[in-house]
C-alpha atoms as a PDB file:
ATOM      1  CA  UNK A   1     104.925 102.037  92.487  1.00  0.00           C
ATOM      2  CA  UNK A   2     104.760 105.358  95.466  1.00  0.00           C
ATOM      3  CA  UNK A   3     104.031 104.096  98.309  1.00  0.00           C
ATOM      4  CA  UNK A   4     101.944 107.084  99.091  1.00  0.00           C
ATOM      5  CA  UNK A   5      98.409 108.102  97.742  1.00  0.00           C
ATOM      6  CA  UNK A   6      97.440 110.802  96.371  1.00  0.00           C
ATOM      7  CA  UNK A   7      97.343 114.083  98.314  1.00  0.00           C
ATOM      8  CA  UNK A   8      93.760 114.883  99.740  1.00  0.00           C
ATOM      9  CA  UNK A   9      92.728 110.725  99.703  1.00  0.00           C
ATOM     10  CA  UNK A  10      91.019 110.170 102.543  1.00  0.00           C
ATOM     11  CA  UNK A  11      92.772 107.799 105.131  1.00  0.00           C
ATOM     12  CA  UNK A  12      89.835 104.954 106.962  1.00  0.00           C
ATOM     13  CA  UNK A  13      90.197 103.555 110.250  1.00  0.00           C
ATOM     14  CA  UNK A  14      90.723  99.936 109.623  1.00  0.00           C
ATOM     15  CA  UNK A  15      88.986  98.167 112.731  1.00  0.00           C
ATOM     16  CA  UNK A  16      86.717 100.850 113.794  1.00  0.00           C
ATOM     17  CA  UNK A  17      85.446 103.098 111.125  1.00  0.00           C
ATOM     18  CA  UNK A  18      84.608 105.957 114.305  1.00  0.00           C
ATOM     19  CA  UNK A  19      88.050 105.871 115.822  1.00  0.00           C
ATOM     20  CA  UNK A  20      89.065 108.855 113.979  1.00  0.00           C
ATOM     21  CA  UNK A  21      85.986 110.776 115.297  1.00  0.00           C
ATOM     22  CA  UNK A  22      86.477 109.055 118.550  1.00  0.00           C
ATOM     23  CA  UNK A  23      90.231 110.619 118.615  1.00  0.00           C
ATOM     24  CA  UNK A  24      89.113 113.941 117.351  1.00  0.00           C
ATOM     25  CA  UNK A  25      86.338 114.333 120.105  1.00  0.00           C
ATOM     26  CA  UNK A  26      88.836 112.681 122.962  1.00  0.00           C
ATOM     27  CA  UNK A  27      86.134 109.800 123.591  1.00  0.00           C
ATOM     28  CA  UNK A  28      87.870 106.701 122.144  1.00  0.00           C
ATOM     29  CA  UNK A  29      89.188 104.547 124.837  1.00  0.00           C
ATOM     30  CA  UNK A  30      92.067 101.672 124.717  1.00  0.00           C
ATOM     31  CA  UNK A  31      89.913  99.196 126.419  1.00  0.00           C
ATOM     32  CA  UNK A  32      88.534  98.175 122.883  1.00  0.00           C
ATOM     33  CA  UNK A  33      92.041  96.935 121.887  1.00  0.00           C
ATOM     34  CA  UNK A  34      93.123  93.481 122.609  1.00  0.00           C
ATOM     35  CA  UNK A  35      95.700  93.481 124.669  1.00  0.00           C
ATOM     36  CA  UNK A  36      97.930  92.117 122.918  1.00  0.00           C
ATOM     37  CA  UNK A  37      97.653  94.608 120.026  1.00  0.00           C
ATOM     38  CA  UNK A  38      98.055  97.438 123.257  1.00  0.00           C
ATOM     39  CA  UNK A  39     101.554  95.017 124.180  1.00  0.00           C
ATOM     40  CA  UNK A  40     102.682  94.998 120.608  1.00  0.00           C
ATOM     41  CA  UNK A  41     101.635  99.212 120.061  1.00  0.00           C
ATOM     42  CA  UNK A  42     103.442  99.904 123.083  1.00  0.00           C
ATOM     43  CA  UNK A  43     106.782  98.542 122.152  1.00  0.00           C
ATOM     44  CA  UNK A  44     106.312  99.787 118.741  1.00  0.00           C
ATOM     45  CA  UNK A  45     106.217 103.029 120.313  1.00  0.00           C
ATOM     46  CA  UNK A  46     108.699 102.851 122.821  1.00  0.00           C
ATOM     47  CA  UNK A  47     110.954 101.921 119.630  1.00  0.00           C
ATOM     48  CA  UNK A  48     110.285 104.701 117.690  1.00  0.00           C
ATOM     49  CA  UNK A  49     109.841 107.605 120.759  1.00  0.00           C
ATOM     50  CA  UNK A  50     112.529 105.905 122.740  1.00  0.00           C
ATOM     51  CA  UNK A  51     110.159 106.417 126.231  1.00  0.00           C
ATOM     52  CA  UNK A  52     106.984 104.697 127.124  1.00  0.00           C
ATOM     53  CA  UNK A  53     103.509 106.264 125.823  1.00  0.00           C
ATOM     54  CA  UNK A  54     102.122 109.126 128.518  1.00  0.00           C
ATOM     55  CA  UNK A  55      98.319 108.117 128.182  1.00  0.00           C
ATOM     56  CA  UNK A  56      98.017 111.819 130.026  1.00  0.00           C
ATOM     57  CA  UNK A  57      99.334 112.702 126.310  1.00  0.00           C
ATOM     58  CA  UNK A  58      96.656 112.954 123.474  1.00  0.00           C
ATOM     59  CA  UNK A  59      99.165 112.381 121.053  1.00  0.00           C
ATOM     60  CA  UNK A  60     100.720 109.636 122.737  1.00  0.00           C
ATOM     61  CA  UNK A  61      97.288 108.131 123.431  1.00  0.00           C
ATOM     62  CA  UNK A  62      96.181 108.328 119.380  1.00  0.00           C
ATOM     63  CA  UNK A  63      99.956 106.656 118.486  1.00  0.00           C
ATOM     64  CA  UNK A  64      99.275 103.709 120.652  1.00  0.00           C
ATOM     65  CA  UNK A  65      95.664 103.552 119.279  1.00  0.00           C
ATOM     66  CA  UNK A  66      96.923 104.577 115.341  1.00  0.00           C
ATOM     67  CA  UNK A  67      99.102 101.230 116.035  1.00  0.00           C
ATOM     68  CA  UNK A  68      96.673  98.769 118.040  1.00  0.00           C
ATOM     69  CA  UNK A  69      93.632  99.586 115.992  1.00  0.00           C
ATOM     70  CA  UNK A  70      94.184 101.324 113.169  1.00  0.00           C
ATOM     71  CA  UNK A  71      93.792 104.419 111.416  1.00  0.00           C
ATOM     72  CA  UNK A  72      93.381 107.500 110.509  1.00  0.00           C
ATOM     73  CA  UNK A  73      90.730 110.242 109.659  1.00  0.00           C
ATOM     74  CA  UNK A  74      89.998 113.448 107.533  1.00  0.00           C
ATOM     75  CA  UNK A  75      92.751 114.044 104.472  1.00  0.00           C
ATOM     76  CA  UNK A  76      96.117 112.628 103.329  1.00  0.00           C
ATOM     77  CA  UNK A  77      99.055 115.352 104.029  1.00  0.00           C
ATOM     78  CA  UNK A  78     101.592 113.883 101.928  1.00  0.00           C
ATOM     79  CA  UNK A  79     103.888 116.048 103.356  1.00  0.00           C
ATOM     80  CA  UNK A  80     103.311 114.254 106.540  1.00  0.00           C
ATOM     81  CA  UNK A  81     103.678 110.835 105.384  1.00  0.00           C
ATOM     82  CA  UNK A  82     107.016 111.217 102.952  1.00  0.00           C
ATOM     83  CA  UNK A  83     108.674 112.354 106.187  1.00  0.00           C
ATOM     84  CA  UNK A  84     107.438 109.900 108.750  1.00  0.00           C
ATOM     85  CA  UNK A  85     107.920 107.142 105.653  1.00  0.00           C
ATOM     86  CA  UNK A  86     111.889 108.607 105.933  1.00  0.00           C
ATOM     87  CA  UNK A  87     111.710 108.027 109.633  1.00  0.00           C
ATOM     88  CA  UNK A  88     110.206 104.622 109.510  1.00  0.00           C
ATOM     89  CA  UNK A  89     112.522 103.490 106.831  1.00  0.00           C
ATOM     90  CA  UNK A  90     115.446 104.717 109.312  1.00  0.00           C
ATOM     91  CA  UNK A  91     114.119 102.828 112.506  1.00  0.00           C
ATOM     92  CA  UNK A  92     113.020  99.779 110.880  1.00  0.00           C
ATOM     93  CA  UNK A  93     115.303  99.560 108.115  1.00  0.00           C
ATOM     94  CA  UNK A  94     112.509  98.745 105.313  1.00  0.00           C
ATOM     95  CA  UNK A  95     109.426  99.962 103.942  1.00  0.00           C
ATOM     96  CA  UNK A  96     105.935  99.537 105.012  1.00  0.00           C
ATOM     97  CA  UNK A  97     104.952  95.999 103.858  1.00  0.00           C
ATOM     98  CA  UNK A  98     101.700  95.122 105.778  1.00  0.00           C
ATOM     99  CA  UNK A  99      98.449  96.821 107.241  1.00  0.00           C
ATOM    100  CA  UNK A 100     100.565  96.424 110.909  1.00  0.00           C
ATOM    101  CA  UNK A 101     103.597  98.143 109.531  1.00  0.00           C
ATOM    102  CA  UNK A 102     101.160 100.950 107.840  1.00  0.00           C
ATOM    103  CA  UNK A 103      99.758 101.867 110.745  1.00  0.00           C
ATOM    104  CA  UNK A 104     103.096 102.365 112.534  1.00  0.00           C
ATOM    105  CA  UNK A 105     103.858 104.887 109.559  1.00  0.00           C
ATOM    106  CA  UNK A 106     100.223 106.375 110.082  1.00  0.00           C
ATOM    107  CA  UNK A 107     100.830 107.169 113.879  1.00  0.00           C
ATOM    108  CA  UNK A 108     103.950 108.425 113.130  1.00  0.00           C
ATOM    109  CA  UNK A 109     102.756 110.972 110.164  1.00  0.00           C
ATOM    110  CA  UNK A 110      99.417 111.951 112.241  1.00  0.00           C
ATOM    111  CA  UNK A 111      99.580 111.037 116.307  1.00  0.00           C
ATOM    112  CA  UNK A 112     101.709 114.046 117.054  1.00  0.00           C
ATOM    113  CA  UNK A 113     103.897 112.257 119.320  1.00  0.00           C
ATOM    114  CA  UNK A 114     107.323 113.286 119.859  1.00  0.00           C
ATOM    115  CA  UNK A 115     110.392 112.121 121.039  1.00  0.00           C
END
């Protein structure tokens, strides 16, 4: 079985089904995360970016958030996701295997973070 969906399938936030409008309009906050989902989202991407998250950042801010909460808005660019899956598979040395791990792919593929 692909571990991608098809192209154009819509991607839900898994927690907090306005995050993605929240991240689109700038208005979502961290302080809704637990903080130990923030901890655990931070070191995820301080793994992956090698550097800490620059909340100043919007796309640094929506990785951390993609990872602590969950999710993802608007339509599937499987472009995207076959790339950041190649990434993922690189850092972590397997494939996404649970809704935790997915999101890490997710803010990868759509936070536009960099290293």
């Amino acid at each position: 079985t692909s571990l991608l969906l098809r192209e154009g399938e819509n991607i839900m936030a898994t927690d907090t089904p306005s995050l993605s409008v929240q991240l689109i309009k700038g208005t979502s906050t961290l302080a809704t995360s637990s903080a130990a989902s923030l901890t655990a989202a931070e070191k995820e991407f301080k793994r992956i970016y090698l550097r800490k998250p620059d909340y100043k950042k919007f796309s640094d801010k929506a990785a951390v958030e993609i990872m602590a909460r969950g999710l993802a808005g608007g339509k599937r660019n499987l472009a995207s996701e076959r790339a950041a899956l190649k990434t993922y598979v690189h850092i972590y040395k397997s494939k996404p295997s649970s809704s935790k791990t997915w999101n890490i792919l997710k803010a990868i593929a759509y936070s536009g973070a960099k290293r």
